[in-house]
N, C-alpha and C. Protein backbone atom coordinates (compact mmCIF):
# COMPACT_ATOMS: atom_id res chain seq x y z
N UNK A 1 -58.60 -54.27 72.00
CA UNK A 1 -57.81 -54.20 70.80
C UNK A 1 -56.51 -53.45 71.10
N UNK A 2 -55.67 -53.77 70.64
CA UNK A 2 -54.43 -52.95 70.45
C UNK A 2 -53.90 -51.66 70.11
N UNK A 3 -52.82 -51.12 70.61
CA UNK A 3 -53.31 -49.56 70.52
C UNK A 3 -51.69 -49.34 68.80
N UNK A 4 -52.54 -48.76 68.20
CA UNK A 4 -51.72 -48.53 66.85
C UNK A 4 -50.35 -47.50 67.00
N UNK A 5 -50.05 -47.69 66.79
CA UNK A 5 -48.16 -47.10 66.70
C UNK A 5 -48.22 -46.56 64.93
N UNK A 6 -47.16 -45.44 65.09
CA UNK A 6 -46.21 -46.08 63.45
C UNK A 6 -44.77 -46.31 63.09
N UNK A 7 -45.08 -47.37 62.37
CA UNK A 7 -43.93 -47.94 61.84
C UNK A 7 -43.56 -47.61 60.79
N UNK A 8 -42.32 -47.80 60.25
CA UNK A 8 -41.46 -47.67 59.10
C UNK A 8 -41.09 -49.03 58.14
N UNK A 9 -41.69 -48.73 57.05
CA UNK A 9 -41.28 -49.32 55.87
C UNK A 9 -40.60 -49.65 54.92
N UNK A 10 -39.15 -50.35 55.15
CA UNK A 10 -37.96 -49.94 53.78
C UNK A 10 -38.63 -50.59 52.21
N UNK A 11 -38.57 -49.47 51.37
CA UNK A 11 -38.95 -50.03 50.28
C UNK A 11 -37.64 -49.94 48.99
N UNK A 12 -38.09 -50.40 47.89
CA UNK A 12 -37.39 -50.25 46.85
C UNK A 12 -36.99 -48.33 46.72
N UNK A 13 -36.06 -47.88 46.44
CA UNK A 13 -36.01 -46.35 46.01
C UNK A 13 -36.80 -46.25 44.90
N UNK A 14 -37.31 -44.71 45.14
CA UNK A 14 -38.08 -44.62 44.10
C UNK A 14 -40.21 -45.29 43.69
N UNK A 15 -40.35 -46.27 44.35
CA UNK A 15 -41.23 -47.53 44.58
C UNK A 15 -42.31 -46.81 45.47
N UNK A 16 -42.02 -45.54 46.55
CA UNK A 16 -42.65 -45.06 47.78
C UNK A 16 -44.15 -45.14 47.18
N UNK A 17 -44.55 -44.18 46.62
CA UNK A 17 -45.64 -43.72 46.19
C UNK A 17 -46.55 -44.94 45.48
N UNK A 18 -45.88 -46.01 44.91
CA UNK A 18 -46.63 -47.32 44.19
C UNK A 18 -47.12 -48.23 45.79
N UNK A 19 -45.61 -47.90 46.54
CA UNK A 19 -46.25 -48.97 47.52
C UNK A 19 -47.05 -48.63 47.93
N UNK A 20 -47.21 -46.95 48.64
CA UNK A 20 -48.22 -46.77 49.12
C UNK A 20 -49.69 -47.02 48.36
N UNK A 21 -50.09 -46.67 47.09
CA UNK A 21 -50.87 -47.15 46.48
C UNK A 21 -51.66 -48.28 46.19
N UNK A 22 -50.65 -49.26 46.50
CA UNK A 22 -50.90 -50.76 46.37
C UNK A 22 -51.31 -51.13 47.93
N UNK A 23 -50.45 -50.45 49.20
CA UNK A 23 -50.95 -50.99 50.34
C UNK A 23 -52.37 -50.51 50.03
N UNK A 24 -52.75 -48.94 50.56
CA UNK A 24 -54.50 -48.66 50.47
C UNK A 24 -54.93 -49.45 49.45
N UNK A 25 -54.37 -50.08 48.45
CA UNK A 25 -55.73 -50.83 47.60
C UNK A 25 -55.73 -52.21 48.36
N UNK A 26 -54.65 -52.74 49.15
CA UNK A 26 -54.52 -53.79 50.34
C UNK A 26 -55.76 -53.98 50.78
N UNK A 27 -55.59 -52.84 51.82
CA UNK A 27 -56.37 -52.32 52.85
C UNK A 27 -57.92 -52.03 52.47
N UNK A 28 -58.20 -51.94 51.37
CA UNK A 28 -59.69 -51.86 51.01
C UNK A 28 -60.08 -53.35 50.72
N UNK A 29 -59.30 -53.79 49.91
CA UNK A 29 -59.62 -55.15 49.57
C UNK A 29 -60.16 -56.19 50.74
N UNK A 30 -59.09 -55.70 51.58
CA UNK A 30 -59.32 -57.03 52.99
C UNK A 30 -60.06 -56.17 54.00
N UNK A 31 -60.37 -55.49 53.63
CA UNK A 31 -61.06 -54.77 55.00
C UNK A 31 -60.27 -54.04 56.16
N UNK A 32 -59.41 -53.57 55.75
CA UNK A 32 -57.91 -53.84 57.31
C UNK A 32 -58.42 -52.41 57.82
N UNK A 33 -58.95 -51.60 57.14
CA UNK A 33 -59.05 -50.00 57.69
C UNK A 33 -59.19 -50.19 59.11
N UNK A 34 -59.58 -50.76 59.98
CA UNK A 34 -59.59 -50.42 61.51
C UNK A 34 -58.50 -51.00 62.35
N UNK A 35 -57.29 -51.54 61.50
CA UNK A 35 -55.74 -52.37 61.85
C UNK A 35 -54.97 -51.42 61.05
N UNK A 36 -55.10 -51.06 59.79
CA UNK A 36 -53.83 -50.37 59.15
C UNK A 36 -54.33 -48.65 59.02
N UNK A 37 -54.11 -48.20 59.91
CA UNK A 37 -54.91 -46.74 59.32
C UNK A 37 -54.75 -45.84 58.36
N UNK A 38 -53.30 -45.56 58.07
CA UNK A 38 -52.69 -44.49 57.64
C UNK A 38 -51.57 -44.92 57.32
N UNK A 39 -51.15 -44.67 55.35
CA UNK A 39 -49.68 -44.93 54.86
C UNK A 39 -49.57 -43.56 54.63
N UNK A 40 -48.43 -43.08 54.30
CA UNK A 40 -48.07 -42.08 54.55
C UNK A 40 -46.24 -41.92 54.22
N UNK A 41 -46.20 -41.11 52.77
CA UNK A 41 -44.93 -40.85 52.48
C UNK A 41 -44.23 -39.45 52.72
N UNK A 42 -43.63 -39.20 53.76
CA UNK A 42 -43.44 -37.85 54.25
C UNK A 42 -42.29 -36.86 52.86
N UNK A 43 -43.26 -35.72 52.84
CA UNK A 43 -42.58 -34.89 51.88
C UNK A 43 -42.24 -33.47 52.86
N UNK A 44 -41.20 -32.53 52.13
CA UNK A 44 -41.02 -31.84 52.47
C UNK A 44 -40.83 -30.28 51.30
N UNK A 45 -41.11 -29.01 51.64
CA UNK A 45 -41.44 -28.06 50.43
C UNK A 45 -39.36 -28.14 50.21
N UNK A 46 -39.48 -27.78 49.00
CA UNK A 46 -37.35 -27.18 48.82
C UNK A 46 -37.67 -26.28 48.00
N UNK A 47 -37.21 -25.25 47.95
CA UNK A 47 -37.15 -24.16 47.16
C UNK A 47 -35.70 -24.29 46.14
N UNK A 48 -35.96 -24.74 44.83
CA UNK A 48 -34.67 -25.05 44.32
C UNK A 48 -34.73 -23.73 43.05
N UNK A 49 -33.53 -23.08 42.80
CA UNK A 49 -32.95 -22.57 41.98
C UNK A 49 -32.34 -23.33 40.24
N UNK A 50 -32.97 -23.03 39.66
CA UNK A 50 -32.42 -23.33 38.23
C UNK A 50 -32.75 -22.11 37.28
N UNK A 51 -31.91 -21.87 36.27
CA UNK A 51 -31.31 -20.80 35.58
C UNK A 51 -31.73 -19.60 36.21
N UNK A 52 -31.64 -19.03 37.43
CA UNK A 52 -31.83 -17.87 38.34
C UNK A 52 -33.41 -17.78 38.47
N UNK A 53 -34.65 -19.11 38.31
CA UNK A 53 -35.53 -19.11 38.72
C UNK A 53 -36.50 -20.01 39.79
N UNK A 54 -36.27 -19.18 41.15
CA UNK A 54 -36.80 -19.88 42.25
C UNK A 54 -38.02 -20.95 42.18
N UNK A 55 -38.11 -22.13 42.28
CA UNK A 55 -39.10 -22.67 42.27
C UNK A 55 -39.58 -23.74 43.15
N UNK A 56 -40.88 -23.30 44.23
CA UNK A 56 -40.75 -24.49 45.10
C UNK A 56 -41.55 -26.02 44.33
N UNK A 57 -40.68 -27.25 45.19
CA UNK A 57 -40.95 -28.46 44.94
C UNK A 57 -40.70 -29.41 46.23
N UNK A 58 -41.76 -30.54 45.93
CA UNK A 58 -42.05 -31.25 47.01
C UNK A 58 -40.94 -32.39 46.70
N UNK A 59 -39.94 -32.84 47.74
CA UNK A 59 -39.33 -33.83 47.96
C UNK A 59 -39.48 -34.87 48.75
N UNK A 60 -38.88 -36.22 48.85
CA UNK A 60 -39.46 -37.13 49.63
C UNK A 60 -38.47 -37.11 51.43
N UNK A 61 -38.79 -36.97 52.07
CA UNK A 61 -38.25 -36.60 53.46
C UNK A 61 -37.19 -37.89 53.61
N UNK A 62 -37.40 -38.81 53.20
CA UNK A 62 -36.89 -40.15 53.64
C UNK A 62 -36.97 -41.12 52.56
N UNK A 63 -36.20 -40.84 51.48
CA UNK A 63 -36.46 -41.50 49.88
C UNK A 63 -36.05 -43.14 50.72
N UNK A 64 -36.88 -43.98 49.97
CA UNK A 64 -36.49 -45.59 50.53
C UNK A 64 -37.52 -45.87 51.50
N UNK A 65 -38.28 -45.25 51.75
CA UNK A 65 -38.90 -45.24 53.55
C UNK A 65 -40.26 -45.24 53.29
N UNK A 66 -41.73 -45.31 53.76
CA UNK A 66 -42.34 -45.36 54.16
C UNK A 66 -43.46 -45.61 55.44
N UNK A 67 -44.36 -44.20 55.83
CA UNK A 67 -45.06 -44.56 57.35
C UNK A 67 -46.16 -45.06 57.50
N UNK A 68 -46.28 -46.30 58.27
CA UNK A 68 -47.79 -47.19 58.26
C UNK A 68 -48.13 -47.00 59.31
N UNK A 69 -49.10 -46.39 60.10
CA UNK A 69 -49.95 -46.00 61.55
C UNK A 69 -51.16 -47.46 61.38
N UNK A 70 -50.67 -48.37 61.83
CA UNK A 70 -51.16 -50.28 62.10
C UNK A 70 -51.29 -50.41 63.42
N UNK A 71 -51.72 -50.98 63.68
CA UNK A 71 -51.59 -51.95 65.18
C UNK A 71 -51.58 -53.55 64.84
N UNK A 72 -49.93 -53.31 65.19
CA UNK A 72 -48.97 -54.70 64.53
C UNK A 72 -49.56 -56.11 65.37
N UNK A 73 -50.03 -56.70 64.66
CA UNK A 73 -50.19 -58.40 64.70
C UNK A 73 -49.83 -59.11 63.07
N UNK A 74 -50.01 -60.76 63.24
CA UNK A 74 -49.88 -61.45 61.95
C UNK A 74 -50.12 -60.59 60.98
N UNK A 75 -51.43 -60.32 60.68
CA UNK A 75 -52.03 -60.14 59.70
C UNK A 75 -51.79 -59.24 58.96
N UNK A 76 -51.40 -58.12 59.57
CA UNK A 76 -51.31 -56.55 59.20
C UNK A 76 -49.53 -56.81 58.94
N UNK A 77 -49.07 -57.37 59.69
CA UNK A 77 -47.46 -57.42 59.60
C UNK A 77 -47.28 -58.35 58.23
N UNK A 78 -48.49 -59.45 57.84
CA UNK A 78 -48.09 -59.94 56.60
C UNK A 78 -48.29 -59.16 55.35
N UNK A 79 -49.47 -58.49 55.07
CA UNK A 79 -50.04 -57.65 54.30
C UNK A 79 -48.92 -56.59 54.36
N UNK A 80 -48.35 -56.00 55.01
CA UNK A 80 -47.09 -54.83 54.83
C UNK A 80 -46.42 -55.32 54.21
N UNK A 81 -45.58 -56.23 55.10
CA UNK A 81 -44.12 -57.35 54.15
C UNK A 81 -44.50 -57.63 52.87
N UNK A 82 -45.33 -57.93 52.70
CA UNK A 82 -45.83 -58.75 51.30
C UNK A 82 -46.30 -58.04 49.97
N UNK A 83 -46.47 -56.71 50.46
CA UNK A 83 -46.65 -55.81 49.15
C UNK A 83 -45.82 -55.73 48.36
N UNK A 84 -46.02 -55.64 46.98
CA UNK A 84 -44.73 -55.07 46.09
C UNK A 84 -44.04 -53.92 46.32
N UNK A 85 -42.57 -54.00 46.50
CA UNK A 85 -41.67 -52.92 46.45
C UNK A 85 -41.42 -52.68 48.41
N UNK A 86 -42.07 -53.71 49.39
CA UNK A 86 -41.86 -53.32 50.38
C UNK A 86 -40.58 -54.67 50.24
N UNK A 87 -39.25 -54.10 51.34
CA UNK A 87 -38.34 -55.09 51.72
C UNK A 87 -38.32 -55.42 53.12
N UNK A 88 -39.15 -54.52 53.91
CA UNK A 88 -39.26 -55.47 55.31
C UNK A 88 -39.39 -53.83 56.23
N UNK A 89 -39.40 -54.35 57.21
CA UNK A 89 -39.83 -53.31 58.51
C UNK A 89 -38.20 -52.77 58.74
N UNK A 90 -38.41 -51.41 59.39
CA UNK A 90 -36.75 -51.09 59.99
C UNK A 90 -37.35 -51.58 61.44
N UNK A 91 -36.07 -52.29 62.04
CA UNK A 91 -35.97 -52.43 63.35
C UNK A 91 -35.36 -53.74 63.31
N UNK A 92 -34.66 -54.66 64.50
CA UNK A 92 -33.73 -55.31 64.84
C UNK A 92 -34.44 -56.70 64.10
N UNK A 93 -33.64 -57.36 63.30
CA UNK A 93 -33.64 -58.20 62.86
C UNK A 93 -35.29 -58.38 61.94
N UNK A 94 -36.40 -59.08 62.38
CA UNK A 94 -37.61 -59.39 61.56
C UNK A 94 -38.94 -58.36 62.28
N UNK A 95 -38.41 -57.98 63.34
CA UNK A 95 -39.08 -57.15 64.67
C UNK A 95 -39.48 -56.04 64.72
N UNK A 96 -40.33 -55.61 64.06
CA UNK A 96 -40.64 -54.15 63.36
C UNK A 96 -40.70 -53.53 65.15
N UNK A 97 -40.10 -51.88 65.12
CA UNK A 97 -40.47 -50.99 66.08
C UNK A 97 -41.02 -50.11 65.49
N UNK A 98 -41.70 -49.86 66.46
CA UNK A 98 -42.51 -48.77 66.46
C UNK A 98 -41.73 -46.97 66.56
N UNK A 99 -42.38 -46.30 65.91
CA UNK A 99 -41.72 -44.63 66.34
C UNK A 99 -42.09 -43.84 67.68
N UNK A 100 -41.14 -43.43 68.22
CA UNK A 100 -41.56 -42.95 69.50
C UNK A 100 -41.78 -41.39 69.36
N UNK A 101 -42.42 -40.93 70.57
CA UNK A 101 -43.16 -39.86 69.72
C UNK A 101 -42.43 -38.65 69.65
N UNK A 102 -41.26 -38.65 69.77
CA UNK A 102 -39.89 -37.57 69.60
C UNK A 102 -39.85 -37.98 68.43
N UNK A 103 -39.74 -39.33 67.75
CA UNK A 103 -39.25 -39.44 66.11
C UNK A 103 -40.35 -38.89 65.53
N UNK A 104 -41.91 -38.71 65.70
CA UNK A 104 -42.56 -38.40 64.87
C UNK A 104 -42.87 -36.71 65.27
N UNK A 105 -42.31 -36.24 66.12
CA UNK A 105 -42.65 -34.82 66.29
C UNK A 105 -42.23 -34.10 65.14
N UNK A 106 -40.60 -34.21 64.69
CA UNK A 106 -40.38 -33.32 63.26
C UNK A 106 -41.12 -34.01 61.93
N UNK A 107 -41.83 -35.11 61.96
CA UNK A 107 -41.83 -35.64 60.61
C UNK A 107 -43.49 -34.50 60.90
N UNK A 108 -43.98 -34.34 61.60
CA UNK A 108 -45.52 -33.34 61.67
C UNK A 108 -46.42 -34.32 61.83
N UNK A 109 -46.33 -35.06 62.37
CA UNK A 109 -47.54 -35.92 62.53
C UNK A 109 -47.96 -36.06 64.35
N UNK A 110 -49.19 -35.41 64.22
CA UNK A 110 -49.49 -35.15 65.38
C UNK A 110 -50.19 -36.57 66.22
N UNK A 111 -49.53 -36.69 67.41
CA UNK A 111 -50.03 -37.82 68.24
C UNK A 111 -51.26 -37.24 69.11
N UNK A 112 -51.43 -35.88 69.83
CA UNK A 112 -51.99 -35.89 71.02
C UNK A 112 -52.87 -34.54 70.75
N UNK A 113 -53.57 -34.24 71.25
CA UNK A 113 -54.66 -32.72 70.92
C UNK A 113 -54.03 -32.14 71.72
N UNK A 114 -53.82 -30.67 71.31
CA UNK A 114 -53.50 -29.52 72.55
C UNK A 114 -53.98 -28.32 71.71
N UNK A 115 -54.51 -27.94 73.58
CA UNK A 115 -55.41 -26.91 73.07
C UNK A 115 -54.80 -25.40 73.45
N UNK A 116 -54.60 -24.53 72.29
CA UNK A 116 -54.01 -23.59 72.74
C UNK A 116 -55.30 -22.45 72.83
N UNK A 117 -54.53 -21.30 73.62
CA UNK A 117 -55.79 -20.42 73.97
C UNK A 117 -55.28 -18.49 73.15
N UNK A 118 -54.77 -19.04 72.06
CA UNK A 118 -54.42 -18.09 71.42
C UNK A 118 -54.70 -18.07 69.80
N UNK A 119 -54.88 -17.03 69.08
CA UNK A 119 -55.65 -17.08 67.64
C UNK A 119 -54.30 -16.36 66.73
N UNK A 120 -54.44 -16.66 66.03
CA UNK A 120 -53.67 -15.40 64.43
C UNK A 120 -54.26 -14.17 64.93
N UNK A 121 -52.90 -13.39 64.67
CA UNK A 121 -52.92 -11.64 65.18
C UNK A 121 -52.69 -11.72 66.76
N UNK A 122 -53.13 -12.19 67.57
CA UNK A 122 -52.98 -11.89 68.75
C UNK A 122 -51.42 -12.18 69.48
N UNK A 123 -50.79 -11.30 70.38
CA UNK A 123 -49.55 -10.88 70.83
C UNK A 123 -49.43 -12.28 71.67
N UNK A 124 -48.23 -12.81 72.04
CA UNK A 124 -47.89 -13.81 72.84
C UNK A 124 -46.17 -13.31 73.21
N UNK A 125 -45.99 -14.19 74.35
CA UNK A 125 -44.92 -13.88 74.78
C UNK A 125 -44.04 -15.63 75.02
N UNK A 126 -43.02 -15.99 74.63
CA UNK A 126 -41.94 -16.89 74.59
C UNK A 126 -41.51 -17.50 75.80
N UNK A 127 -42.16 -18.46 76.35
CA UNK A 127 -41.40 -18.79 77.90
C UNK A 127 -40.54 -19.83 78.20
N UNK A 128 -39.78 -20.35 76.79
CA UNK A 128 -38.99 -21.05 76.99
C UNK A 128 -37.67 -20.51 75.54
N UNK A 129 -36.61 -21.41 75.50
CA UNK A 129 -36.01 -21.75 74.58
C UNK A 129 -34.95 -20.63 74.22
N UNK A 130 -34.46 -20.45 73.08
CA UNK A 130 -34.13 -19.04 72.49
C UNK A 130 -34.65 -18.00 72.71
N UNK A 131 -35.77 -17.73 72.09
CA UNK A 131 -36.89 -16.90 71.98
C UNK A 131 -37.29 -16.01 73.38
N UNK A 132 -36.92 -16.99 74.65
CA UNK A 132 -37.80 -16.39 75.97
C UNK A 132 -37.21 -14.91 76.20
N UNK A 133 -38.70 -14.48 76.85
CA UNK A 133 -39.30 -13.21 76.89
C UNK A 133 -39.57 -12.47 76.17
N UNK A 134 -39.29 -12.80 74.78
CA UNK A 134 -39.72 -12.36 73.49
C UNK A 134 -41.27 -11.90 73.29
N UNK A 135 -41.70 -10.77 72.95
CA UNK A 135 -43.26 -11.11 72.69
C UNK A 135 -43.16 -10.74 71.16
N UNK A 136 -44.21 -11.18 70.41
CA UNK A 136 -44.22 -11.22 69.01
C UNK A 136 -45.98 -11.50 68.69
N UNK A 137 -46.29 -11.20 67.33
CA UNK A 137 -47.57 -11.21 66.86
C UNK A 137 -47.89 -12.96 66.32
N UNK A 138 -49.10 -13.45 66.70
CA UNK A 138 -49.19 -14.85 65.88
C UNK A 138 -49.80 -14.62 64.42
N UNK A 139 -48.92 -14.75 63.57
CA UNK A 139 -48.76 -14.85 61.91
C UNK A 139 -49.62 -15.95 61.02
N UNK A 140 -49.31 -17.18 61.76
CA UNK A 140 -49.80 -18.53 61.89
C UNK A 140 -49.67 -19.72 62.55
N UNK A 141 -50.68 -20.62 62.70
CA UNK A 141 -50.88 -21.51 63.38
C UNK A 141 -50.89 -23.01 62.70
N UNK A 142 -49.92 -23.94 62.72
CA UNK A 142 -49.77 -24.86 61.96
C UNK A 142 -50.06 -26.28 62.97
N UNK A 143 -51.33 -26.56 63.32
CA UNK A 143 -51.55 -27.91 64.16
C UNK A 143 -50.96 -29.08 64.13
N UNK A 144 -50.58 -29.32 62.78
CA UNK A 144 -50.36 -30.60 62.52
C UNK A 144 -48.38 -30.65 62.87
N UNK A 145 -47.67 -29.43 62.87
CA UNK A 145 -46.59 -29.82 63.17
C UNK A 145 -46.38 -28.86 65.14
N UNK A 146 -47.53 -29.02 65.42
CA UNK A 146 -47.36 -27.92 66.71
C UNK A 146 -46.50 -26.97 66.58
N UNK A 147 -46.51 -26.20 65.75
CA UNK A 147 -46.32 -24.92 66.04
C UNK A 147 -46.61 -23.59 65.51
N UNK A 148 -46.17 -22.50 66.02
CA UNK A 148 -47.08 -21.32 65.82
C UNK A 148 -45.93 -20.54 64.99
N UNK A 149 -46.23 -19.42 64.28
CA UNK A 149 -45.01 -18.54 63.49
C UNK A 149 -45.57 -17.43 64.34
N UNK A 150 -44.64 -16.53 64.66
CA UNK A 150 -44.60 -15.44 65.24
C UNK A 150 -43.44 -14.25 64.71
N UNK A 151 -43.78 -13.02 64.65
CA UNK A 151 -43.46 -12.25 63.89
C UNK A 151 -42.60 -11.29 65.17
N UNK A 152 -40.92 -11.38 65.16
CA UNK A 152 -40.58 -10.69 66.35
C UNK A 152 -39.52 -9.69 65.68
N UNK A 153 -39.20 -8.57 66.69
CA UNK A 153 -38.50 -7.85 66.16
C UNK A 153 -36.88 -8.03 66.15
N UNK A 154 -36.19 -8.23 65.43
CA UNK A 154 -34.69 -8.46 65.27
C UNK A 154 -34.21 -7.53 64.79
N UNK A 155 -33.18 -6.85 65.02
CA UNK A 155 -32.21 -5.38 64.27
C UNK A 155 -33.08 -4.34 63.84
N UNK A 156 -34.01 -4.16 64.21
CA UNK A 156 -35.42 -3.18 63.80
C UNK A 156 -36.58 -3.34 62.37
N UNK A 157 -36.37 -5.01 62.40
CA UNK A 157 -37.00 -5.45 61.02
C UNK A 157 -38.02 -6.32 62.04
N UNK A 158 -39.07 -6.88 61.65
CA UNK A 158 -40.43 -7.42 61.85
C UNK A 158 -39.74 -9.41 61.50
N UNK A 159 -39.10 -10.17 61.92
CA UNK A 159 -38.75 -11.05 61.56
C UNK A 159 -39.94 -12.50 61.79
N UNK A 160 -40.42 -13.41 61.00
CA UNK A 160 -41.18 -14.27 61.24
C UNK A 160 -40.39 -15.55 61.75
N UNK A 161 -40.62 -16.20 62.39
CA UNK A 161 -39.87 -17.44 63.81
C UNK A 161 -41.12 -18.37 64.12
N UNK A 162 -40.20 -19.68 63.83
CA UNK A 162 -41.17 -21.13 63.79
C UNK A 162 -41.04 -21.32 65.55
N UNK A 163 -42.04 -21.14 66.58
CA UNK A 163 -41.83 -21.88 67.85
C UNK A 163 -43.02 -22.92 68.34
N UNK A 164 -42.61 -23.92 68.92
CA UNK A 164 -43.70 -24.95 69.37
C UNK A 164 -44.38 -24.04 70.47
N UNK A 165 -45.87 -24.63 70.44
CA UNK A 165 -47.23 -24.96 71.10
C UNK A 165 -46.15 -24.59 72.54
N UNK A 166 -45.67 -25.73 72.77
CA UNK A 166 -45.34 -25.69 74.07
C UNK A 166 -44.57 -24.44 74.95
N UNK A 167 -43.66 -23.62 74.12
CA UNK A 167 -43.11 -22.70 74.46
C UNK A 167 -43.80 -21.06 74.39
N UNK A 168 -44.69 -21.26 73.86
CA UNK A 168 -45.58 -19.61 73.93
C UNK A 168 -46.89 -19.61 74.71
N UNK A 169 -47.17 -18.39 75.54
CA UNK A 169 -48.21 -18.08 76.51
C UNK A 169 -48.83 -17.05 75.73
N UNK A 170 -50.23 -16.87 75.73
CA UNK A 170 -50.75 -15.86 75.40
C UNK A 170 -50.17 -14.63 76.72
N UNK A 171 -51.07 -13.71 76.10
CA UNK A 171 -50.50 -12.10 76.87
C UNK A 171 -51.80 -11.59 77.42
């Protein structure tokens, strides 16, 4: 069998959340769960201000857009196209591409397991990037976008700092 990718969906604005709705009721109907795995409308937190009161809210990362994790043949490529509110695949002409896995690293969607050998609270030290040689406390651990928050010292304040999996060693 084919190995599943994800692709991108241009839909109607506004439409994201119906299409997605309507694909999974697709996907149950015909059975597709082991071809279409995962729709998926990427949001992001915004902290917006109105009459001097902070309030966070979820926005859509990519209003117009939607992510389908498929393994593209006929079938699955007709059932996408063909939903209400979808207008077709992004990519060159009728030719849906796939996301490579640099495009899906900021959206947080994790492709690969990695195993780190460090917990919350415990000290680590920075071996790449900005950050290197930095050591700082782990605050938290967020898997799904690889990376860790670490709490380092800046101007003599305790500052918290987003760094990837890949750039911190335990101590």
């Amino acid at each position: 069998m084919a190995e599943a990718n994800w692709y991108v969906a241009h839909t109607y604005s506004g439409y994201e959340n119906k299409v997605k709705a309507d694909l999974e009721k697709t996907i149950a109907n015909r059975h597709l769960e082991d071809t279409i795995l995962e729709v998926r409308v990427p949001l992001e937190e915004v902290v917006e201000v109105r009459n001097g009161v902070h309030k966070t809210v979820q926005k859509k990362l990519f209003p117009g857009y939607v992510l389908v994790n498929m393994v593209m043949n006929d079938e699955t490529w007709y059932v996408v196209r063909n939903t209400r509110g979808v207008t077709g695949f992004v990519g060159p002409g009728s030719k849906p591409v796939p996301l490579t896995e640099a495009e899906m690293k900021p959206l947080g969607i994790k492709t690969e397991n990695v195993s780190i050998d460090f917990n919350e609270g415990d000290s680590v030290v920075v071996v790449a990037g900005a950050w290197k040689d930095i050591v700082g406390r782990v605050q938290k651990i967020d898997y799904s976008k690889q990376s860790v928050t670490i709490n380092v010292e800046l101007f003599g304040r305790e500052t918290p700092v987003d760094i990837s999996f890949e750039e911190v060693r335990s101590m």
